[in-house]
PDB file of N, CA and C in Angstrom:
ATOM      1  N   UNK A   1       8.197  -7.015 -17.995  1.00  0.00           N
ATOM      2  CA  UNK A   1       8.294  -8.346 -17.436  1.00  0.00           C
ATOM      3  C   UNK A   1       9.029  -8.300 -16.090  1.00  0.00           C
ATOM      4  N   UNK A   2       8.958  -7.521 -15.533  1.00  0.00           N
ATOM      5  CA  UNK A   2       9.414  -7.290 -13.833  1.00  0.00           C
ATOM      6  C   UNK A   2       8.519  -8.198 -13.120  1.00  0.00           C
ATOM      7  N   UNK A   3       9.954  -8.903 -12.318  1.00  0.00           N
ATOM      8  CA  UNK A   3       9.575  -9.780 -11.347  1.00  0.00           C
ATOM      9  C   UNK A   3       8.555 -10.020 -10.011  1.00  0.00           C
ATOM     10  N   UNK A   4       9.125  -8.115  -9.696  1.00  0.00           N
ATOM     11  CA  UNK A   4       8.395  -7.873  -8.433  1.00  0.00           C
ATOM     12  C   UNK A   4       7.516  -6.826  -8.962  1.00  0.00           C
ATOM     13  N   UNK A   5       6.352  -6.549  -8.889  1.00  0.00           N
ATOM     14  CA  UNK A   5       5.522  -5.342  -8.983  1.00  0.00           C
ATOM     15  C   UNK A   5       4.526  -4.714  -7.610  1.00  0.00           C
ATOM     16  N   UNK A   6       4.612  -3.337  -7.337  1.00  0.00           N
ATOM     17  CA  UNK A   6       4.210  -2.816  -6.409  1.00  0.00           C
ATOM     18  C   UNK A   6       2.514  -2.446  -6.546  1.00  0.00           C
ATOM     19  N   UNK A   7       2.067  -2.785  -5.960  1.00  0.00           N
ATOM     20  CA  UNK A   7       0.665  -2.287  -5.773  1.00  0.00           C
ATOM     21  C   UNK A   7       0.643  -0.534  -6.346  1.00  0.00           C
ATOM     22  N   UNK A   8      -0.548  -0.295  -6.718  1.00  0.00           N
ATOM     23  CA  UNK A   8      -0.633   1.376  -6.794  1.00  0.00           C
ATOM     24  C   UNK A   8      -0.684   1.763  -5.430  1.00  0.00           C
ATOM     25  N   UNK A   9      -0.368   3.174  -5.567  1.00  0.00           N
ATOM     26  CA  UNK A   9      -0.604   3.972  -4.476  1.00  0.00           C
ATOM     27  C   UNK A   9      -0.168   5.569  -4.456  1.00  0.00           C
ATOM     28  N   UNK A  10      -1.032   5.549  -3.262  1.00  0.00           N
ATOM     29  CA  UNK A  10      -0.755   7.454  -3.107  1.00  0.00           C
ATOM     30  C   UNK A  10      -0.039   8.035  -2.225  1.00  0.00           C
ATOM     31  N   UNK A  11       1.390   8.675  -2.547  1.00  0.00           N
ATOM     32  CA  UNK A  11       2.019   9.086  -1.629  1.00  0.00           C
ATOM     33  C   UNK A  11       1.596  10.564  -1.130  1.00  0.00           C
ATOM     34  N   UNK A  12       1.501  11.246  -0.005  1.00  0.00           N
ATOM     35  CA  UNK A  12       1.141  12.195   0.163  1.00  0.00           C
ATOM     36  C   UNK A  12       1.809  13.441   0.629  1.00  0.00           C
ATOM     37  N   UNK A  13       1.197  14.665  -0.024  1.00  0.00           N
ATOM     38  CA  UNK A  13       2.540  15.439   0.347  1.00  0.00           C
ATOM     39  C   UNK A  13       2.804  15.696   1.573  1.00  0.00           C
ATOM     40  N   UNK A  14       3.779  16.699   2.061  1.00  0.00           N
ATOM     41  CA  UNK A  14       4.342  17.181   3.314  1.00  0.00           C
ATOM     42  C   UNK A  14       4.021  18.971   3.208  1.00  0.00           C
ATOM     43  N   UNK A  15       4.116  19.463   4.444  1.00  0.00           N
ATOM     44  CA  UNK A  15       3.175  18.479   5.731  1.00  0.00           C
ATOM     45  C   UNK A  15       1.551  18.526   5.272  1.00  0.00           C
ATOM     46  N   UNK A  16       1.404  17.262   6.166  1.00  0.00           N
ATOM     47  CA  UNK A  16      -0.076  17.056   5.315  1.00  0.00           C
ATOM     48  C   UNK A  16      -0.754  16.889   6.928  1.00  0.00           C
ATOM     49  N   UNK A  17      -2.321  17.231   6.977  1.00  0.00           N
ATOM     50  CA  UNK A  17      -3.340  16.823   8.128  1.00  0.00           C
ATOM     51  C   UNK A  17      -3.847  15.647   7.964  1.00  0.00           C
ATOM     52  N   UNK A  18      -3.763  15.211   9.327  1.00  0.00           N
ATOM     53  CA  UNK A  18      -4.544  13.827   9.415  1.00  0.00           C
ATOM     54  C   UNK A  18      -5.349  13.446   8.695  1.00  0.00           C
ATOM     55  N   UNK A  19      -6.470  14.335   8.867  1.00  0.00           N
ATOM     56  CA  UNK A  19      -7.663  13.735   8.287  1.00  0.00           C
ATOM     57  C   UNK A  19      -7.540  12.979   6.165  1.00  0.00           C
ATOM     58  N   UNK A  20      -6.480  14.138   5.888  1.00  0.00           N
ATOM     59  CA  UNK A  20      -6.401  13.861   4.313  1.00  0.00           C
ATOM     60  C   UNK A  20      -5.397  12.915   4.114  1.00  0.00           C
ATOM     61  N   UNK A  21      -4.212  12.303   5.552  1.00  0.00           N
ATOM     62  CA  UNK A  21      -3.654  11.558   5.346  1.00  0.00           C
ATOM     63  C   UNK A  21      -4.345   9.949   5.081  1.00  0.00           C
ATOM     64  N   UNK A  22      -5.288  10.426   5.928  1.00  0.00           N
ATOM     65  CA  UNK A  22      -6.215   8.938   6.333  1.00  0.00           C
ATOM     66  C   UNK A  22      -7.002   8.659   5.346  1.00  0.00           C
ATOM     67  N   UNK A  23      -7.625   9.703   4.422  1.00  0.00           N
ATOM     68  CA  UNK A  23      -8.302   9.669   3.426  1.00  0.00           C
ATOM     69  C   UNK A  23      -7.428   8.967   1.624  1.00  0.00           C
ATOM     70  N   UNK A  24      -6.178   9.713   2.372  1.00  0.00           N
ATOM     71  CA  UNK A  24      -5.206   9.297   1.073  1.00  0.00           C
ATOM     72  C   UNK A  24      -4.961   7.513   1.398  1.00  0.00           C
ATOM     73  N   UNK A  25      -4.588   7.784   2.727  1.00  0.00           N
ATOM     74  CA  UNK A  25      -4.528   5.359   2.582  1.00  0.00           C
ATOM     75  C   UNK A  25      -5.581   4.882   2.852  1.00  0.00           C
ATOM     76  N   UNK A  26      -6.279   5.393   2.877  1.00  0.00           N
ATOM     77  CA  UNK A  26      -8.031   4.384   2.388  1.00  0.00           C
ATOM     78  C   UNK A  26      -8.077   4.449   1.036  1.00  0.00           C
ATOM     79  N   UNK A  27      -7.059   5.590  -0.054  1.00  0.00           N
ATOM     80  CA  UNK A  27      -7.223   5.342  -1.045  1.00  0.00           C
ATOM     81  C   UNK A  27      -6.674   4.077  -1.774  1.00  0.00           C
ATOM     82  N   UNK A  28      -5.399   4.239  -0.875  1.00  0.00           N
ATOM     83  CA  UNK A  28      -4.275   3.335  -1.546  1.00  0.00           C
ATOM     84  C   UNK A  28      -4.111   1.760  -0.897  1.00  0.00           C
ATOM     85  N   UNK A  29      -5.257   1.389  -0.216  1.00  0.00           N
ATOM     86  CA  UNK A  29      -5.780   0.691   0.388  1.00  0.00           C
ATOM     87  C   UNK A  29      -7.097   0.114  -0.699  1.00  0.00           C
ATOM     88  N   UNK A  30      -7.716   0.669  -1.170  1.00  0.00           N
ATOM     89  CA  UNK A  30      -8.862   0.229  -2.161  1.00  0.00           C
ATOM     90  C   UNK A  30      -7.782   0.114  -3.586  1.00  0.00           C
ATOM     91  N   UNK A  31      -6.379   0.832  -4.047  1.00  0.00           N
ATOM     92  CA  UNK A  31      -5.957   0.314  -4.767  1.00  0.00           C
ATOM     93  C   UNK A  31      -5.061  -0.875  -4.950  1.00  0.00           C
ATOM     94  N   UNK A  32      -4.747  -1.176  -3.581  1.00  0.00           N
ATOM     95  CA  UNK A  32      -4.098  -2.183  -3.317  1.00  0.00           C
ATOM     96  C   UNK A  32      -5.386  -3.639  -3.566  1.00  0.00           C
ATOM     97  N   UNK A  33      -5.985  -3.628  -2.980  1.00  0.00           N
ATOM     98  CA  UNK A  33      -6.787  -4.514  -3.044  1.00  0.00           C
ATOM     99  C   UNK A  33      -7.321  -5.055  -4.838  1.00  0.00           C
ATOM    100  N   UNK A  34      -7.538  -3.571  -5.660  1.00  0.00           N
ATOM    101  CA  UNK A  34      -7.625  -4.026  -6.888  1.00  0.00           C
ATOM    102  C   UNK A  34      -7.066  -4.394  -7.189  1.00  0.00           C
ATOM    103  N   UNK A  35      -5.613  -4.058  -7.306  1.00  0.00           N
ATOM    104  CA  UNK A  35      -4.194  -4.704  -7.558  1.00  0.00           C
ATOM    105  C   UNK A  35      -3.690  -5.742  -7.406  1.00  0.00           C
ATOM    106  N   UNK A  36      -4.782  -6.702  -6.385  1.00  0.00           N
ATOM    107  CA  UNK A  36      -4.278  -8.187  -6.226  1.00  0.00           C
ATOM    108  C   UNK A  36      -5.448  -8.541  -6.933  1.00  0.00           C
ATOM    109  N   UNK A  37      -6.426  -8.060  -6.989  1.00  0.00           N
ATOM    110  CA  UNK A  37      -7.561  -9.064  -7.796  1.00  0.00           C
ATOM    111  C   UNK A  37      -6.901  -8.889  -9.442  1.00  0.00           C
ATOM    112  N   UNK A  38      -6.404  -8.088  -9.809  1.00  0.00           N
ATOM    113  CA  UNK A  38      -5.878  -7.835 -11.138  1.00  0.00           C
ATOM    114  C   UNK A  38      -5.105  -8.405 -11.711  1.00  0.00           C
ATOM    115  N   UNK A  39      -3.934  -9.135 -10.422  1.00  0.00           N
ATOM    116  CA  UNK A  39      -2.729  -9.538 -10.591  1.00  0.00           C
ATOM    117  C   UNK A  39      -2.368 -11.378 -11.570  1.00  0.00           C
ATOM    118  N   UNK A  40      -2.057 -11.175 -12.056  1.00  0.00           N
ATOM    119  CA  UNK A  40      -2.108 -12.461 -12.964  1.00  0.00           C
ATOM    120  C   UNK A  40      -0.613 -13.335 -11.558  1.00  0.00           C
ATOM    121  N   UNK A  41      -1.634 -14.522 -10.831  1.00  0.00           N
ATOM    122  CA  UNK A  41       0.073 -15.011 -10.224  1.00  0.00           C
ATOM    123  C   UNK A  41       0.554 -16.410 -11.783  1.00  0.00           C
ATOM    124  N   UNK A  42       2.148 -16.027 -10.833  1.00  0.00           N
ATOM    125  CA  UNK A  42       2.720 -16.873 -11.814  1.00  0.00           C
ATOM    126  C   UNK A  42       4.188 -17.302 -11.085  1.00  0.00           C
ATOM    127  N   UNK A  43       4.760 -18.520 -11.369  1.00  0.00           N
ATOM    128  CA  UNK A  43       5.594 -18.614 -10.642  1.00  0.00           C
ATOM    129  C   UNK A  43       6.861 -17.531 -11.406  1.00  0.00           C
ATOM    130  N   UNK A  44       7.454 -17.379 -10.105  1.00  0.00           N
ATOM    131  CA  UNK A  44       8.850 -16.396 -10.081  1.00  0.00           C
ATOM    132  C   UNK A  44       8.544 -14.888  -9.511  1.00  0.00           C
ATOM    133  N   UNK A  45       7.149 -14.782  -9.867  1.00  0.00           N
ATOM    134  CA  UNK A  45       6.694 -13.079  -9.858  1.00  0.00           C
ATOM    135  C   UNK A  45       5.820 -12.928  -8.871  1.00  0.00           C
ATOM    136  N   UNK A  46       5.885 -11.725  -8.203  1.00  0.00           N
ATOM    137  CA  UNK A  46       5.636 -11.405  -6.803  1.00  0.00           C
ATOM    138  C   UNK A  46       4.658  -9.955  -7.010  1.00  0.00           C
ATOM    139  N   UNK A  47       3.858  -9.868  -5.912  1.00  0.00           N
ATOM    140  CA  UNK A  47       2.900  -8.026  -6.296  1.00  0.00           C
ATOM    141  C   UNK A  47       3.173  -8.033  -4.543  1.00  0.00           C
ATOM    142  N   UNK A  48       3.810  -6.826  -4.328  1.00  0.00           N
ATOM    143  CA  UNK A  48       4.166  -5.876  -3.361  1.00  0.00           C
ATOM    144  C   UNK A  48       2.947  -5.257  -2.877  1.00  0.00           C
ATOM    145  N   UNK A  49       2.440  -5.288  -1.572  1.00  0.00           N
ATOM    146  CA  UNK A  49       1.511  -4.596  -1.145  1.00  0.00           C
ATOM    147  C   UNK A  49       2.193  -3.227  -0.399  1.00  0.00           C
ATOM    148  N   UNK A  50       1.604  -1.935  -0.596  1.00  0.00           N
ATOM    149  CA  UNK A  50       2.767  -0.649   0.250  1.00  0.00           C
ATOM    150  C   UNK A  50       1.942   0.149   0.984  1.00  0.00           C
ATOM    151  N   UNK A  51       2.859  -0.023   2.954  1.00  0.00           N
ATOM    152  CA  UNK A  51       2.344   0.572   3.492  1.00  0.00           C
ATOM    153  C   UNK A  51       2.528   2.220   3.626  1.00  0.00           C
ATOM    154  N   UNK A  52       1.173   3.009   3.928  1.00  0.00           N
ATOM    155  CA  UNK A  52       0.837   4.347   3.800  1.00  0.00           C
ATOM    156  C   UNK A  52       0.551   4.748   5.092  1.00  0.00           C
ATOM    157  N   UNK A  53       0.262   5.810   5.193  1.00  0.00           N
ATOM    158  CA  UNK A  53      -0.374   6.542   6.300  1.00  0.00           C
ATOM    159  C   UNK A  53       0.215   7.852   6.827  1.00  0.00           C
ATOM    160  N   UNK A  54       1.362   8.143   5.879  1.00  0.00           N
ATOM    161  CA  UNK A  54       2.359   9.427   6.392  1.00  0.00           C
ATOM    162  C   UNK A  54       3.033   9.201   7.835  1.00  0.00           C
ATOM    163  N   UNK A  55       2.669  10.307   8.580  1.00  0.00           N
ATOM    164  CA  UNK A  55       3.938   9.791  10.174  1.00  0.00           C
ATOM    165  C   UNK A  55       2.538   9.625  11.370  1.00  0.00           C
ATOM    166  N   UNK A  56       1.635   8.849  10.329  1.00  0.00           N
ATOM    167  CA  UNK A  56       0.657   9.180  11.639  1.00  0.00           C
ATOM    168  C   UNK A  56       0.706   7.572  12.197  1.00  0.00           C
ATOM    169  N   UNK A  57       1.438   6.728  12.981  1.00  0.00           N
ATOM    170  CA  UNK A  57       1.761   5.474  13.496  1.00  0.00           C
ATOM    171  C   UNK A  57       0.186   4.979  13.302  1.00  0.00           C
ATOM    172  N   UNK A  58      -0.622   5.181  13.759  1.00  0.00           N
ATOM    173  CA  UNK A  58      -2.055   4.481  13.930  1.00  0.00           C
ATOM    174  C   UNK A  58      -2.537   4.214  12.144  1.00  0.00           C
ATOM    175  N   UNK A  59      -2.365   5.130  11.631  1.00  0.00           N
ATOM    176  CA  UNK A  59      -2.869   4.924  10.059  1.00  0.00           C
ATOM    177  C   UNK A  59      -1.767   3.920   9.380  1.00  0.00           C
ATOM    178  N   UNK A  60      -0.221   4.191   9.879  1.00  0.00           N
ATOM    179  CA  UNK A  60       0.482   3.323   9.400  1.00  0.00           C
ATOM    180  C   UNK A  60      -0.027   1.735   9.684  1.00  0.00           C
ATOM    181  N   UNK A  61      -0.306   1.256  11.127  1.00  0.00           N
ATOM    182  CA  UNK A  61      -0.514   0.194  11.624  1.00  0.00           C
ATOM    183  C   UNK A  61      -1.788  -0.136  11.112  1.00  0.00           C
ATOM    184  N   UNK A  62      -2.696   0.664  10.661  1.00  0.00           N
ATOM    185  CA  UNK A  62      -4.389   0.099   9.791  1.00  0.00           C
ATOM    186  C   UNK A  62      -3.571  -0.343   8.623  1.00  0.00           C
ATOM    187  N   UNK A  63      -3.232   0.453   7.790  1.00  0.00           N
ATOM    188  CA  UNK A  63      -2.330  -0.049   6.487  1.00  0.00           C
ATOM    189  C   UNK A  63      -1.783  -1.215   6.425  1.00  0.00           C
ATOM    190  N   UNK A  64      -0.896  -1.569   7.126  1.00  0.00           N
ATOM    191  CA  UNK A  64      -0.186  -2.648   7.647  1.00  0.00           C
ATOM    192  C   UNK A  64      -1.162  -3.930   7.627  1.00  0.00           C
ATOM    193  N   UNK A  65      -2.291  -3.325   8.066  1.00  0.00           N
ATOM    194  CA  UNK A  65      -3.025  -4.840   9.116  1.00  0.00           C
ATOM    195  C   UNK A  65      -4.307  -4.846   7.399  1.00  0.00           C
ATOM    196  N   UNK A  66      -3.950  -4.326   7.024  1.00  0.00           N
ATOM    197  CA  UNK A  66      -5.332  -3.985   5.407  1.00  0.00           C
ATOM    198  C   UNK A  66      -4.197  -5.105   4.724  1.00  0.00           C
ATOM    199  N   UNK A  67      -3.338  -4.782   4.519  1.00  0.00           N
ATOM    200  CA  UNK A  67      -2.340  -5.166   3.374  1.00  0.00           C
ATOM    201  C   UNK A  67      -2.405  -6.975   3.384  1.00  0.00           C
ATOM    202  N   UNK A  68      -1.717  -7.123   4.947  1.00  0.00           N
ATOM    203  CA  UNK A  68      -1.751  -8.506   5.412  1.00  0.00           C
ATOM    204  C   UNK A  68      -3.077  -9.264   4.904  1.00  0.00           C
ATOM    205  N   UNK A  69      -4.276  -8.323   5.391  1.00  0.00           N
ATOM    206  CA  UNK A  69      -5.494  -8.977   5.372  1.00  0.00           C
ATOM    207  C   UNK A  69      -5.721  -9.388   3.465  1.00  0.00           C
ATOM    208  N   UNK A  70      -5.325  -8.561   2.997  1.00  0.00           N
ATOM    209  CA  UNK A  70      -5.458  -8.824   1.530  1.00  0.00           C
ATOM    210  C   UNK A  70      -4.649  -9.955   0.904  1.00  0.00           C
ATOM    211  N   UNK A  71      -3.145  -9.886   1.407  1.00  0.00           N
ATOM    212  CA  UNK A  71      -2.416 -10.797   1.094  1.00  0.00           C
ATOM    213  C   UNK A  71      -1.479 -10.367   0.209  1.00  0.00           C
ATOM    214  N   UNK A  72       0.234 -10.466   0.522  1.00  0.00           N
ATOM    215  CA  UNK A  72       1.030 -10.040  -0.493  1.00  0.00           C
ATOM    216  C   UNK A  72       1.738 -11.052  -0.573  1.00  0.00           C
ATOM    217  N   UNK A  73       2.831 -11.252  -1.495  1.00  0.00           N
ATOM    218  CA  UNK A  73       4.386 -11.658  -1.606  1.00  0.00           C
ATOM    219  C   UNK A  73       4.927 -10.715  -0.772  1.00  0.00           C
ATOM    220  N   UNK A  74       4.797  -9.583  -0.650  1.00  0.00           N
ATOM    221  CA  UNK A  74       5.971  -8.757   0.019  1.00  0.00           C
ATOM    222  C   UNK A  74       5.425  -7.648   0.352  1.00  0.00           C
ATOM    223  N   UNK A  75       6.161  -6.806   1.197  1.00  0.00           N
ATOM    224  CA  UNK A  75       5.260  -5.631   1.581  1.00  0.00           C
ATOM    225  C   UNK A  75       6.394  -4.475   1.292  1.00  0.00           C
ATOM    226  N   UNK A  76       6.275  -3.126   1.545  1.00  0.00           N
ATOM    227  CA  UNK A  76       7.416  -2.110   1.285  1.00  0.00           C
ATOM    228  C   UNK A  76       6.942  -1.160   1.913  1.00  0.00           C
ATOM    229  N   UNK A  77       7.615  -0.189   2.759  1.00  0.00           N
ATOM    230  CA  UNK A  77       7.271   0.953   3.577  1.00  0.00           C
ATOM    231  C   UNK A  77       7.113   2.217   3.019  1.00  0.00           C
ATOM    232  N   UNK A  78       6.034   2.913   2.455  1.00  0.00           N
ATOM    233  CA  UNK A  78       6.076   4.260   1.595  1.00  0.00           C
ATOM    234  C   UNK A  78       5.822   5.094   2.552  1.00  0.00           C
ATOM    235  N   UNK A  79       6.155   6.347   2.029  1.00  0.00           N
ATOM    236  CA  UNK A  79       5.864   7.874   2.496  1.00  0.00           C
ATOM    237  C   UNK A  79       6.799   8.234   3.394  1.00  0.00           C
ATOM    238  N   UNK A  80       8.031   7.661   3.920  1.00  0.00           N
ATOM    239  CA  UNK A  80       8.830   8.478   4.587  1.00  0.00           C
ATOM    240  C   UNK A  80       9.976   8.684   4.161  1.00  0.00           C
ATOM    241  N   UNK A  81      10.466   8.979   2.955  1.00  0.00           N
ATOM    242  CA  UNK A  81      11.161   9.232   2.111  1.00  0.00           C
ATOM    243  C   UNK A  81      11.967  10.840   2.682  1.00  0.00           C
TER     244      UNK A  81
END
């Protein structure tokens, strides 16, 4: 019964190449999106959309602009841990 819940997603390892970074947040980008159609709303409780893309700024900023477009309560910055 958690308040806030985070979208799925794929963090990716280090160091990783572009191309599989971009491939990994198109993943977590199609799971995000299920994740709001899935999401039961209700008042008090929130679903977190999380941006991806590793350190590649341009994949971060598609992520970003996917998430918005889908629609969250909240957003959270993954992969630079």
């Amino acid at each position: 019964d958690a308040d806030i819940t985070m979208a799925f997603d794929e963090c990716t390892q280090w160091p990783v190449e572009r191309h599989e970074a971009a491939s990994s947040m198109k993943l977590s980008m199609a799971w995000a999106e299920r994740s709001r159609k899935a999401f039961k709303a209700r008042p008090g409780y929130a679903l977190f959309g999380i941006v991806q893309g590793s350190v590649f700024d341009d994949l971060r900023a598609e992520s970003a602009k996917v998430l918005v477009d889908i629609g969250f309560e909240g957003y959270a910055v993954g992969g630079l841990a």
